[in-house]
Structures are given as C-alpha cells and as structure tokens.
C-alpha atoms as a PDB file:
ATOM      1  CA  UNK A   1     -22.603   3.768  21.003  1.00  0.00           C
ATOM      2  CA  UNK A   2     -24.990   4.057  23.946  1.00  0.00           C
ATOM      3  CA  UNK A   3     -26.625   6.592  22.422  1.00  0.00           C
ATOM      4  CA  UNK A   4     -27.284   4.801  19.137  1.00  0.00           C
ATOM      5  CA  UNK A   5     -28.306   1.491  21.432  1.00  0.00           C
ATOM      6  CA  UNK A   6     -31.120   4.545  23.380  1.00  0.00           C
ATOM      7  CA  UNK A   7     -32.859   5.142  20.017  1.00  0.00           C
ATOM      8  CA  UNK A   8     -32.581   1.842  18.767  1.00  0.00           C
ATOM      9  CA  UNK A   9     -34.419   0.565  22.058  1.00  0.00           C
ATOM     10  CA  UNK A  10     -37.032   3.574  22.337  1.00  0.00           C
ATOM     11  CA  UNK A  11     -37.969   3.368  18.556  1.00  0.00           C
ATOM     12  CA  UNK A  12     -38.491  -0.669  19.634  1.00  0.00           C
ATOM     13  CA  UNK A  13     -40.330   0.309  22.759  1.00  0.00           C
ATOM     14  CA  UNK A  14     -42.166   3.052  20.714  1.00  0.00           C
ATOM     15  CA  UNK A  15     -43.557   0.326  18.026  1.00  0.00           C
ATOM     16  CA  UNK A  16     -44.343  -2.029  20.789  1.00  0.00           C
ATOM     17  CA  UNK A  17     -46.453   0.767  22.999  1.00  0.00           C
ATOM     18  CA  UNK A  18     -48.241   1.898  19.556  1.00  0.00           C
ATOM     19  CA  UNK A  19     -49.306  -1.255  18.656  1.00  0.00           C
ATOM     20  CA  UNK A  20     -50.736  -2.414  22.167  1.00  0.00           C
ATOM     21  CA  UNK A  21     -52.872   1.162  22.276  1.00  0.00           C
ATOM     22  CA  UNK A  22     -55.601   1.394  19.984  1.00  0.00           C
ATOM     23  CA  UNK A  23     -56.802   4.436  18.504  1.00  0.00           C
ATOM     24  CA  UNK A  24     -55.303   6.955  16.502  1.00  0.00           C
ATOM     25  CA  UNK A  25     -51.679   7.712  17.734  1.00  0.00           C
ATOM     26  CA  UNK A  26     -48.714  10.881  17.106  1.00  0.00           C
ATOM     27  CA  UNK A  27     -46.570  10.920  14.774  1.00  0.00           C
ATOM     28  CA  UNK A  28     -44.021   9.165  12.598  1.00  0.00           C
ATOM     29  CA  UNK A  29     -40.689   7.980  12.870  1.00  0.00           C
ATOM     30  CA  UNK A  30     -38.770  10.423  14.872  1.00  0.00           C
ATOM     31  CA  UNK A  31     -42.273  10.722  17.670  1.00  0.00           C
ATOM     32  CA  UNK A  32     -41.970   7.057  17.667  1.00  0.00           C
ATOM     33  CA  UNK A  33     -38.498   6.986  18.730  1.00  0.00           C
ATOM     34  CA  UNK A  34     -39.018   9.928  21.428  1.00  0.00           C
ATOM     35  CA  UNK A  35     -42.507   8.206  22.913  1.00  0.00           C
ATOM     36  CA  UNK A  36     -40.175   4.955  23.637  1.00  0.00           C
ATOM     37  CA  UNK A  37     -37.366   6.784  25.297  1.00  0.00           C
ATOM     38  CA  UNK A  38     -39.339   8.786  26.995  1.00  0.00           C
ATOM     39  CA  UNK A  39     -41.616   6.155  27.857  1.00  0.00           C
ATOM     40  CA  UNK A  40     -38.393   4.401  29.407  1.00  0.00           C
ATOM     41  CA  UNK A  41     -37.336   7.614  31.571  1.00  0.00           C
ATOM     42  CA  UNK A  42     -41.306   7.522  32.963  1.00  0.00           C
ATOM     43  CA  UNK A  43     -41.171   3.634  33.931  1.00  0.00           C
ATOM     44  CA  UNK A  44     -37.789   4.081  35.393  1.00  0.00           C
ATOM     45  CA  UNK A  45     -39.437   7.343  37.433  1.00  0.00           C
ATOM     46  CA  UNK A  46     -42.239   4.924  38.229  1.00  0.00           C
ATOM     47  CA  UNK A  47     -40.627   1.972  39.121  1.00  0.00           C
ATOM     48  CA  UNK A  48     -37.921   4.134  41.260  1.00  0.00           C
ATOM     49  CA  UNK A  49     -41.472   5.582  43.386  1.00  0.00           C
ATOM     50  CA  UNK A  50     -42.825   1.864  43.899  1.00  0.00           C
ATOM     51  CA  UNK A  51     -39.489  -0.049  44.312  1.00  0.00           C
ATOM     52  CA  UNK A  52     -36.383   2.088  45.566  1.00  0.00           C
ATOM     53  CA  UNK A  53     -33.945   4.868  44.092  1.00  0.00           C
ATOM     54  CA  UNK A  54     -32.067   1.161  42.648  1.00  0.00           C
ATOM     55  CA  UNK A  55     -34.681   0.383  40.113  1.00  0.00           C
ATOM     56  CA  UNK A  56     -34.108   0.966  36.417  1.00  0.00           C
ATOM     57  CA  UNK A  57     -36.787   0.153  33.797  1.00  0.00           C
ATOM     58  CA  UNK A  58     -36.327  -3.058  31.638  1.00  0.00           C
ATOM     59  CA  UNK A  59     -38.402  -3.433  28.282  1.00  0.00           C
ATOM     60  CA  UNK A  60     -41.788  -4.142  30.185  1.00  0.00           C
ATOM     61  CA  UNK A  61     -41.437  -0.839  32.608  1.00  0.00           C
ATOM     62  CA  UNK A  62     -40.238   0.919  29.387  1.00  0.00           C
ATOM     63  CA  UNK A  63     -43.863  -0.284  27.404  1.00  0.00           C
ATOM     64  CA  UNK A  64     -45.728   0.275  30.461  1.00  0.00           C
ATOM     65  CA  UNK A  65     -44.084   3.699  30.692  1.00  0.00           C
ATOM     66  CA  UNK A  66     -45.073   4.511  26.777  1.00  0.00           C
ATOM     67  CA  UNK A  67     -48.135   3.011  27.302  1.00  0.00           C
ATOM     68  CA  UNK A  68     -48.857   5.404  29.493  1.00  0.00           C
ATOM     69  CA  UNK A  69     -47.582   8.705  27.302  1.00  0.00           C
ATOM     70  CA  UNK A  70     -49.832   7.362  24.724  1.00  0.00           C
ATOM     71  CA  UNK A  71     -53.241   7.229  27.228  1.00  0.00           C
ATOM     72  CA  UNK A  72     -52.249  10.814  28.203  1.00  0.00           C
ATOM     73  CA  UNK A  73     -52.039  11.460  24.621  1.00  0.00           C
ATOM     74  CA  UNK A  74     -55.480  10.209  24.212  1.00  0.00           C
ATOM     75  CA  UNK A  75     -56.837  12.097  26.918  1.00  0.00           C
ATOM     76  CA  UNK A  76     -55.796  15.590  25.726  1.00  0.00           C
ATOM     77  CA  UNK A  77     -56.180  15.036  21.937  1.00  0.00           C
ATOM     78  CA  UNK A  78     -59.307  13.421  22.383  1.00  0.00           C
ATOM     79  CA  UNK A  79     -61.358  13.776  18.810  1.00  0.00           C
ATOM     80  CA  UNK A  80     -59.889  16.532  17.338  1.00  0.00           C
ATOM     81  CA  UNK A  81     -60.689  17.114  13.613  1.00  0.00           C
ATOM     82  CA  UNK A  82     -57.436  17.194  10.959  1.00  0.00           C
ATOM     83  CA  UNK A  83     -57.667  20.063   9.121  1.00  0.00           C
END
C-alpha cells in the first residue's frame, strides 16, 4: 500500500509542479508521476542540507523539489524543435 500511496502523491505533486511552471513541460502520465516522486526525494535531500538528517519533505518541499526538476528541465531543453 505505501507504494500505491508514493505514486498517488508524486502524480499529485507532479500536476501541482506542472501547473505552477510555465512553458512547455515532459511528458505524460507516467513522467508526471516520476517528476513528483522524484521531486519529493530532491526536497527531502534539500530540506535534510538546510534543516538536519530529521527532515522529511511534506507536499510544499515535495512541489518545491519538482519545481525545481522542471527549471532544470528548462534549462537543458531550452527551444528545441519537435521533429
């Protein structure tokens, strides 16, 4: 069950992050699903730099975190041309 309760909160956390950052963004279900989990491991890595080896990511370090993915996204995709 915690498994099922990880992609139901990253695909929530994926949504979220997508529609906060403008521009043209990866993917479809499944990328949105992997950007919010692994937007939640990178606010929990974050958070644990700022705050202590305690801290664990709630749904705001979790956006934050995706957030993030998506800006690096940005950065290296930049405006490439779909062929």
């Amino acid at each position: 069950m915690h498994l099922i309760g990880q992609v139901i909160f990253g695909l929530i956390v994926g949504i979220i992050a997508k529609l906060l950052m403008p521009g043209r963004d990866p993917g479809e279900f499944i990328i949105t699903i992997l950007l919010g989990i692994a937007g939640s491991l990178l606010g929990t890595f974050l958070g644990r730099m700022l705050f202590g080896a305690g801290y664990q990511a709630g749904w705001i370090g979790s956006i934050i975190g995706a957030i993030l993915l998506l800006a690096i996204y940005h950065a290296f995709a930049g405006n490439r041309a779909v062929v």
